[in-house]
N, C-alpha and C. Protein backbone atom coordinates (compact mmCIF):
# COMPACT_ATOMS: atom_id res chain seq x y z
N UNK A 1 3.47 37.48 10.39
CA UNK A 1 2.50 37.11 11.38
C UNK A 1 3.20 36.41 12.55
N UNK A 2 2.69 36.49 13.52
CA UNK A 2 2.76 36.12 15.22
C UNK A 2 2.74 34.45 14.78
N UNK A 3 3.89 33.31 15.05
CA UNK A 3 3.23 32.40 14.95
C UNK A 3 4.42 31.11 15.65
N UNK A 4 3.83 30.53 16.17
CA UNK A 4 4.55 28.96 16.66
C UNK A 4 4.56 27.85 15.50
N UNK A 5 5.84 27.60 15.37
CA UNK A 5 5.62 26.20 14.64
C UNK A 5 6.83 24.97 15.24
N UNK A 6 5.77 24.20 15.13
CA UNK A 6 6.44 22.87 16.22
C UNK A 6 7.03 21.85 14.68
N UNK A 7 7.68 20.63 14.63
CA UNK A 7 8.36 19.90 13.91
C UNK A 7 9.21 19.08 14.45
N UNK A 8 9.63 18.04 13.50
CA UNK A 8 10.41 17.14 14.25
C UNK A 8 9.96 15.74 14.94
N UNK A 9 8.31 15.69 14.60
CA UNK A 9 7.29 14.58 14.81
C UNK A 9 7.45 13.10 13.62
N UNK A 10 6.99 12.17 14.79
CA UNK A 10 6.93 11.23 13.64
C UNK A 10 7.18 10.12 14.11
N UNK A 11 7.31 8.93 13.48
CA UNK A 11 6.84 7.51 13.98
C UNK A 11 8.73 7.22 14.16
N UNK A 12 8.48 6.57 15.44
CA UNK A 12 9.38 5.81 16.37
C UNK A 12 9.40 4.54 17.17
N UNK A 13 10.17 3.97 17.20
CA UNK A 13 10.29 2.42 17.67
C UNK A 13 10.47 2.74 19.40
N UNK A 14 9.84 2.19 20.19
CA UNK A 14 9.95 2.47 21.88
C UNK A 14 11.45 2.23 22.25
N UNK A 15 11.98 2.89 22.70
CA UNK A 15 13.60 3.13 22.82
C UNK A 15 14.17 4.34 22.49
N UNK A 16 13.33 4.58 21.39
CA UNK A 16 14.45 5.31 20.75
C UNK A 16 14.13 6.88 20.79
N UNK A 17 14.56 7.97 20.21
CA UNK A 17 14.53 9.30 20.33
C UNK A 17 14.34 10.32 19.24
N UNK A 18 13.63 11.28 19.81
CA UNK A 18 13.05 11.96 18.64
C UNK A 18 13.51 14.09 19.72
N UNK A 19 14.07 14.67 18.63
CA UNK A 19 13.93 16.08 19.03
C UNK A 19 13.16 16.94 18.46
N UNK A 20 12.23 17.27 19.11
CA UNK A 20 11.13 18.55 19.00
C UNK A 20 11.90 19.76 18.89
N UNK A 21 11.41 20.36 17.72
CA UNK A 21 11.40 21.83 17.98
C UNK A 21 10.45 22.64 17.88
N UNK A 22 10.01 24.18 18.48
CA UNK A 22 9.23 25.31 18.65
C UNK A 22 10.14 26.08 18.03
N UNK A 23 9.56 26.45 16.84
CA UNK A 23 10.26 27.92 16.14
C UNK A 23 9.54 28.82 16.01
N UNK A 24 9.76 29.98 16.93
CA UNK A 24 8.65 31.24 17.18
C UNK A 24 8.86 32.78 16.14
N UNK A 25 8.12 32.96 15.29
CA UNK A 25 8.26 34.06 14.13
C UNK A 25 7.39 34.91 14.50
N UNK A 26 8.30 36.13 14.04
CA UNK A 26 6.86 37.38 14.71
C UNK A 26 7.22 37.93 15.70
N UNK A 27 7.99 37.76 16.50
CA UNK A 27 7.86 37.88 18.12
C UNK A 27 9.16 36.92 18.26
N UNK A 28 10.17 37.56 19.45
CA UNK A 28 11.12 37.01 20.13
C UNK A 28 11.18 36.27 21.75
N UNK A 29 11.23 35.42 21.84
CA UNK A 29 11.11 34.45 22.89
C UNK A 29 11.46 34.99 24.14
N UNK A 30 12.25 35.95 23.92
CA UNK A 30 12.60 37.08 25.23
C UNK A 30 11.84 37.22 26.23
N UNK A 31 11.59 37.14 27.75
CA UNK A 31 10.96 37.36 28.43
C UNK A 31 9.62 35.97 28.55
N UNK A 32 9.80 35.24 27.65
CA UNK A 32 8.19 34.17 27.75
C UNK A 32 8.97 33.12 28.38
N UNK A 33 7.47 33.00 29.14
CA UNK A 33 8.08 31.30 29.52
C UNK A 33 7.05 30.06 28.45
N UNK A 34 8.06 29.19 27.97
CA UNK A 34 7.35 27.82 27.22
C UNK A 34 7.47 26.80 27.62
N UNK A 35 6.39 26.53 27.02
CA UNK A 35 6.35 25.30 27.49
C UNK A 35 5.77 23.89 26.24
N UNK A 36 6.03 22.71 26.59
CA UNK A 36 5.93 21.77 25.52
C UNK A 36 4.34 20.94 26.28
N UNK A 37 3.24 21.00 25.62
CA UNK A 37 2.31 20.07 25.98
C UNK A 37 1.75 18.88 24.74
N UNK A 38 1.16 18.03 25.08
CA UNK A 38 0.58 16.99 24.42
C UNK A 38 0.00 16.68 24.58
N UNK A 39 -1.09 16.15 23.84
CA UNK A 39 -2.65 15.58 23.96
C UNK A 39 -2.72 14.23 22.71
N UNK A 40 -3.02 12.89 23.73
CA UNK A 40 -3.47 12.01 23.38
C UNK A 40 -4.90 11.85 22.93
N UNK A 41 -5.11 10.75 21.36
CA UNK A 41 -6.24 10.65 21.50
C UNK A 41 -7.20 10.76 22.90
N UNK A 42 -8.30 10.95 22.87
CA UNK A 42 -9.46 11.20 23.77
C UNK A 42 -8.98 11.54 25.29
N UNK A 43 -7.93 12.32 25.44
CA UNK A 43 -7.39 12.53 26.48
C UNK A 43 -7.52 14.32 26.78
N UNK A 44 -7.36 14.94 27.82
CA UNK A 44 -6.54 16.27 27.58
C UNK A 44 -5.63 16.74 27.64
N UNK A 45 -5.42 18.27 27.03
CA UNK A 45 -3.50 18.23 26.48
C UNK A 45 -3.12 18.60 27.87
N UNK A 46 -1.50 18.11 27.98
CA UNK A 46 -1.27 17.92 29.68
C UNK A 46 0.27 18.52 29.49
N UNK A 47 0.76 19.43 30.36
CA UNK A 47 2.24 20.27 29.63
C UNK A 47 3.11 19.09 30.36
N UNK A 48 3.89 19.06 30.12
CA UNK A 48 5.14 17.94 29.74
C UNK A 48 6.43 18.29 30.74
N UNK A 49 6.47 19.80 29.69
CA UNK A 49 8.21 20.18 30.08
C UNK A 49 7.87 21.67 29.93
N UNK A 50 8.17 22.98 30.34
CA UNK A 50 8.57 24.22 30.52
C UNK A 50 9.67 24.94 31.02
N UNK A 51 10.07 26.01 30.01
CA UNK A 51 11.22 26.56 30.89
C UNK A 51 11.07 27.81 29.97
N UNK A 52 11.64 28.71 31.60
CA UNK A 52 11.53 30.35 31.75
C UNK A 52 12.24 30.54 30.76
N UNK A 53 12.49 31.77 29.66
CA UNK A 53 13.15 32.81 29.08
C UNK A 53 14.16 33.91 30.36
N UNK A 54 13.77 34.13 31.27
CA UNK A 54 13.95 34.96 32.52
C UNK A 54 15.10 34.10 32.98
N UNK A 55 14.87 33.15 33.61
CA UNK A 55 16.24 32.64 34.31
C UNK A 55 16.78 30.95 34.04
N UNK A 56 15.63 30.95 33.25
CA UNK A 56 16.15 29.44 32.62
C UNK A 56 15.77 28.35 33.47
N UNK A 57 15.25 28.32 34.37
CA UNK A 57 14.73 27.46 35.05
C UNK A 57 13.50 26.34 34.01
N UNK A 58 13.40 25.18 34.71
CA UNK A 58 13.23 24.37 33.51
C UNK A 58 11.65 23.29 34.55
N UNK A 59 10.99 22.84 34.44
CA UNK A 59 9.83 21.84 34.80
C UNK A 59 9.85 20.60 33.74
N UNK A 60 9.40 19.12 34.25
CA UNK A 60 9.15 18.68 33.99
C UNK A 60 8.02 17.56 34.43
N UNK A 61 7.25 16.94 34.33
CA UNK A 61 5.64 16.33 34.66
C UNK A 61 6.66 15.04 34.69
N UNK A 62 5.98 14.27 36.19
CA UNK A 62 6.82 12.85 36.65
C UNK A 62 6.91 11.99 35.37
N UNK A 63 6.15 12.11 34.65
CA UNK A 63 6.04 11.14 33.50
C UNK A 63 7.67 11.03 32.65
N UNK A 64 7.49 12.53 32.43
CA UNK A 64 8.71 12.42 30.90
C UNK A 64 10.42 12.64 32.07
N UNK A 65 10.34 13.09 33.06
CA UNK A 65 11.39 13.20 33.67
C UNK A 65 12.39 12.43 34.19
N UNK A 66 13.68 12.56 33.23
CA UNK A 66 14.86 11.88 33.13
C UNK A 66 14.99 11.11 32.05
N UNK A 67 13.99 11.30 30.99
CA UNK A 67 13.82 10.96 29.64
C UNK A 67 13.95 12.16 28.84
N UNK A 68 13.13 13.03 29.07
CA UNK A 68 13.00 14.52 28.48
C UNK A 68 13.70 15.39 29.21
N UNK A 69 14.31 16.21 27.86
CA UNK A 69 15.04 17.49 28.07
C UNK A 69 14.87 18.75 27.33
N UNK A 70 14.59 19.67 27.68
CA UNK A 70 13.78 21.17 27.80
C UNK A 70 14.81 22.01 27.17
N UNK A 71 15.43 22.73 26.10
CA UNK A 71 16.06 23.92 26.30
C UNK A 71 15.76 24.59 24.77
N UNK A 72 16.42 25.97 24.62
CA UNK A 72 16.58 26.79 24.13
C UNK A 72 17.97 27.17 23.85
N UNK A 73 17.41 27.65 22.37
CA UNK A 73 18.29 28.56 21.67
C UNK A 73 17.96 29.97 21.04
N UNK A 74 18.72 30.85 22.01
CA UNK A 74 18.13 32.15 21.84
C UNK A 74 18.60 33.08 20.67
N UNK A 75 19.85 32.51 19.92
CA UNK A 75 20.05 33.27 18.37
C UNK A 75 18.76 32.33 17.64
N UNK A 76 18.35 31.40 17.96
CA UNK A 76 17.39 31.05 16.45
C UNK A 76 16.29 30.72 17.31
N UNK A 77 15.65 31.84 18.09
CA UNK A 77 14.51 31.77 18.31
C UNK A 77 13.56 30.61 18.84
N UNK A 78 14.28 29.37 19.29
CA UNK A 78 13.65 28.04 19.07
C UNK A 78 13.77 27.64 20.57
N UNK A 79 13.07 27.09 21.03
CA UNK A 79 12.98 25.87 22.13
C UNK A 79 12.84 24.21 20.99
N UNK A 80 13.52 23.56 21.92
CA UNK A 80 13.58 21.75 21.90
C UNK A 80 13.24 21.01 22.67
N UNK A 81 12.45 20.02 22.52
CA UNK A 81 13.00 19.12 23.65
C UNK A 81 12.78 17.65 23.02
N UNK A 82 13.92 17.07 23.56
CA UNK A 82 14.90 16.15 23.42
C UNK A 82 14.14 15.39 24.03
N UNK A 83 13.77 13.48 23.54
CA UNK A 83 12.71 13.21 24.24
C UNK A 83 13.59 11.57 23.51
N UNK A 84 14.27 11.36 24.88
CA UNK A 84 14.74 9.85 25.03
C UNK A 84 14.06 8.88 25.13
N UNK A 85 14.51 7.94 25.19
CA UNK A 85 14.06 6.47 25.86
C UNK A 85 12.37 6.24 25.95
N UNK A 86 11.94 6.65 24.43
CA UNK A 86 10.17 6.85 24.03
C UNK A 86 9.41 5.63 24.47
N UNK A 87 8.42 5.75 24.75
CA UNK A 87 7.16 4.34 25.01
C UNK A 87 6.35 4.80 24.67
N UNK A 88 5.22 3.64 24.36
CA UNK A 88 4.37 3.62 23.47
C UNK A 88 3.28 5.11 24.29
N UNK A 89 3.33 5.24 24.88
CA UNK A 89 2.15 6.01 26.39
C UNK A 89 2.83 7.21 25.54
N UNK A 90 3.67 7.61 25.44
CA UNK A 90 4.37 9.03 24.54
C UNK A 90 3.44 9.69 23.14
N UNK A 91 3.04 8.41 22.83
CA UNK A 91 2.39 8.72 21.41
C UNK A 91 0.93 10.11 21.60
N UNK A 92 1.18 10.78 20.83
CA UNK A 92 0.63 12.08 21.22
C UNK A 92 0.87 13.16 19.70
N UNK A 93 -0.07 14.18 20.08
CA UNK A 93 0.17 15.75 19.27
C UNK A 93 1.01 16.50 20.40
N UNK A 94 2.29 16.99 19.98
CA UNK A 94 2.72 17.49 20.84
C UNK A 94 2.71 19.20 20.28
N UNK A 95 2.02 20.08 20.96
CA UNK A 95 2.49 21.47 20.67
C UNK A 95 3.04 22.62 21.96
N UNK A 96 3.71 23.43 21.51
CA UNK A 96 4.56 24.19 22.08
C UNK A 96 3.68 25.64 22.66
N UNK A 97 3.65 26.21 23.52
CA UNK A 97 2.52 27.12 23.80
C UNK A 97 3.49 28.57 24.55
N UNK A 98 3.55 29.54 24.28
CA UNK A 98 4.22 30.71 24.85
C UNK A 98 3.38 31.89 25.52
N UNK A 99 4.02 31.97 26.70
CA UNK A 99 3.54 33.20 27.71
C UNK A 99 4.41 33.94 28.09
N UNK A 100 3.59 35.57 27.83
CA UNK A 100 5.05 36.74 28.22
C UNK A 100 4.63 37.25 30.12
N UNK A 101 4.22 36.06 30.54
CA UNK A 101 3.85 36.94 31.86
C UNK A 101 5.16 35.84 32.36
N UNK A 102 5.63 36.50 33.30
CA UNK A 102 7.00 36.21 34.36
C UNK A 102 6.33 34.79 35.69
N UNK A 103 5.61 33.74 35.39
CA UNK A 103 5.35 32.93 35.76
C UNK A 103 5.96 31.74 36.07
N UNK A 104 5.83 31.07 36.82
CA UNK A 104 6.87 29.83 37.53
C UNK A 104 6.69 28.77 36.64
N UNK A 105 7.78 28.27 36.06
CA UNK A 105 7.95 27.39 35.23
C UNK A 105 6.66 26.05 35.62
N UNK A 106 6.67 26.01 36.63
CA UNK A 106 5.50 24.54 37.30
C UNK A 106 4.27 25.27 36.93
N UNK A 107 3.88 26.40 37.09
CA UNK A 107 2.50 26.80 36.95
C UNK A 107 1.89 26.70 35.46
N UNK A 108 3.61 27.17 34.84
CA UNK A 108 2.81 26.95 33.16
C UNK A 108 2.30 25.78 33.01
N UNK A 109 3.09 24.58 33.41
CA UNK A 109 3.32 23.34 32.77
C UNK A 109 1.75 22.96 33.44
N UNK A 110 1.02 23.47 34.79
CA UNK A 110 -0.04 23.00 35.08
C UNK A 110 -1.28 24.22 34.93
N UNK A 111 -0.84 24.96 33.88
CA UNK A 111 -2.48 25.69 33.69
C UNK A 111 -3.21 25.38 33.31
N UNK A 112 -4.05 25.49 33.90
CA UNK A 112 -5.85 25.09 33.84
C UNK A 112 -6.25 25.68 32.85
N UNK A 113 -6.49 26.93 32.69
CA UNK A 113 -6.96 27.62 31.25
C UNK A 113 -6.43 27.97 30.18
N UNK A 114 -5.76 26.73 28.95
CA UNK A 114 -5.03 27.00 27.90
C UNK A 114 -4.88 27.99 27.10
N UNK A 115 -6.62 28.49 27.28
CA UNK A 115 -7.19 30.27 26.81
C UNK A 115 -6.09 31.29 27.16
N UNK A 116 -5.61 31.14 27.72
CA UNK A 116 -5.15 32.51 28.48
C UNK A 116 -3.47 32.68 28.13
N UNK A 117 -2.55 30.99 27.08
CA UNK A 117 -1.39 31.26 26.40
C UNK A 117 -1.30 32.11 25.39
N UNK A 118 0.14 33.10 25.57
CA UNK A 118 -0.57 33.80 24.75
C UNK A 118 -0.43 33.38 22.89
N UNK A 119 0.17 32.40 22.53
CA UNK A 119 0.39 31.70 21.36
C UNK A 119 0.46 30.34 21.45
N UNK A 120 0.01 29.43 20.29
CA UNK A 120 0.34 28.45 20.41
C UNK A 120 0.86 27.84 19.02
N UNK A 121 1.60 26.74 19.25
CA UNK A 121 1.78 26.47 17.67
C UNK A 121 0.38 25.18 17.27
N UNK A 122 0.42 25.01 16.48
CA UNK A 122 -0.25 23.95 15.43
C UNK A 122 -0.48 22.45 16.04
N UNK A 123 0.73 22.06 16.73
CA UNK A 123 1.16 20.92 17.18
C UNK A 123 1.80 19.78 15.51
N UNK A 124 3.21 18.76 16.55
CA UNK A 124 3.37 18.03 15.59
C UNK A 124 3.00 16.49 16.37
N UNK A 125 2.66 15.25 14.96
CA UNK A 125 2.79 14.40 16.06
C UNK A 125 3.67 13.44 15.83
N UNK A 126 3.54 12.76 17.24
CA UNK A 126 4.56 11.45 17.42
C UNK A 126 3.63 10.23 17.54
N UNK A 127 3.99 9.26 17.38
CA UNK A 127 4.15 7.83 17.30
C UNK A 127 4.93 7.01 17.40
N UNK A 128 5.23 6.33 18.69
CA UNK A 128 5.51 5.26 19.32
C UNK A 128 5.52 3.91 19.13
N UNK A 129 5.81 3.32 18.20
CA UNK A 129 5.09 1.95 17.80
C UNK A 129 6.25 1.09 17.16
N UNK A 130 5.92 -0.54 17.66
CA UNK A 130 7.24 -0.99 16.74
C UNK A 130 6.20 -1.28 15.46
């Protein structure tokens, strides 16, 4: 089966660092652009970080940028992202969402209609807390 699975979640002290991964089965990452979003309690999910399959170009939302880092590995199917210097505001479900349309890394990270990815994973979460 077609499927995203995110991992790598879990409780952290503010400072410190945690790496996400998206491991995509079913289907090869070839051609999609992903992207990493998260949704806080009573909040909505808001994309983070994205980057093309196509040319590697990479987005990130003012928040996580120069803390968070976006990439891929294309023998094992996986996107990461590397998520430094955590605060408590981080604490979240973070899941990974994939699209095979040739779209600008900024547009993923700000689509309006989540409907329209064409996979998503499960989400994992994090926690921020001393």
């Amino acid at each position: 089966q077609v499927q995203l699975v995110e991992s790598g979640g879990g409780l952290v002290q503010p400072g410190g660092s945690l790496r996400l991964s998206c491991a995509a089965s079913g289907f090869t990452l070839d051609y999609y652009v992903i992207g990493w979003f998260r949704q806080a309690p009573g909040k909505e999910r808001e994309g983070i970080s994205c980057i093309s399959s196509n040319d590697g170009s990479t987005y990130y939302t003012d928040s996580v940028k120069g803390r968070f880092t976006i990439s891929r590995d294309t023998a094992k199917n996986t996107v990461y992202l590397q998520m430094n210097n955590l605060k408590p505001e981080d604490t979240a479900v973070y899941y990974c969402g994939a699209d095979d349309r040739d779209i600008p890394v900024q547009a993923m990270c700000n689509i309006q209609r989540l409907g329209i990815v064409d996979y998503w994973g499960q989400g994992t979460p994090v926690t921020v807390s001393s």
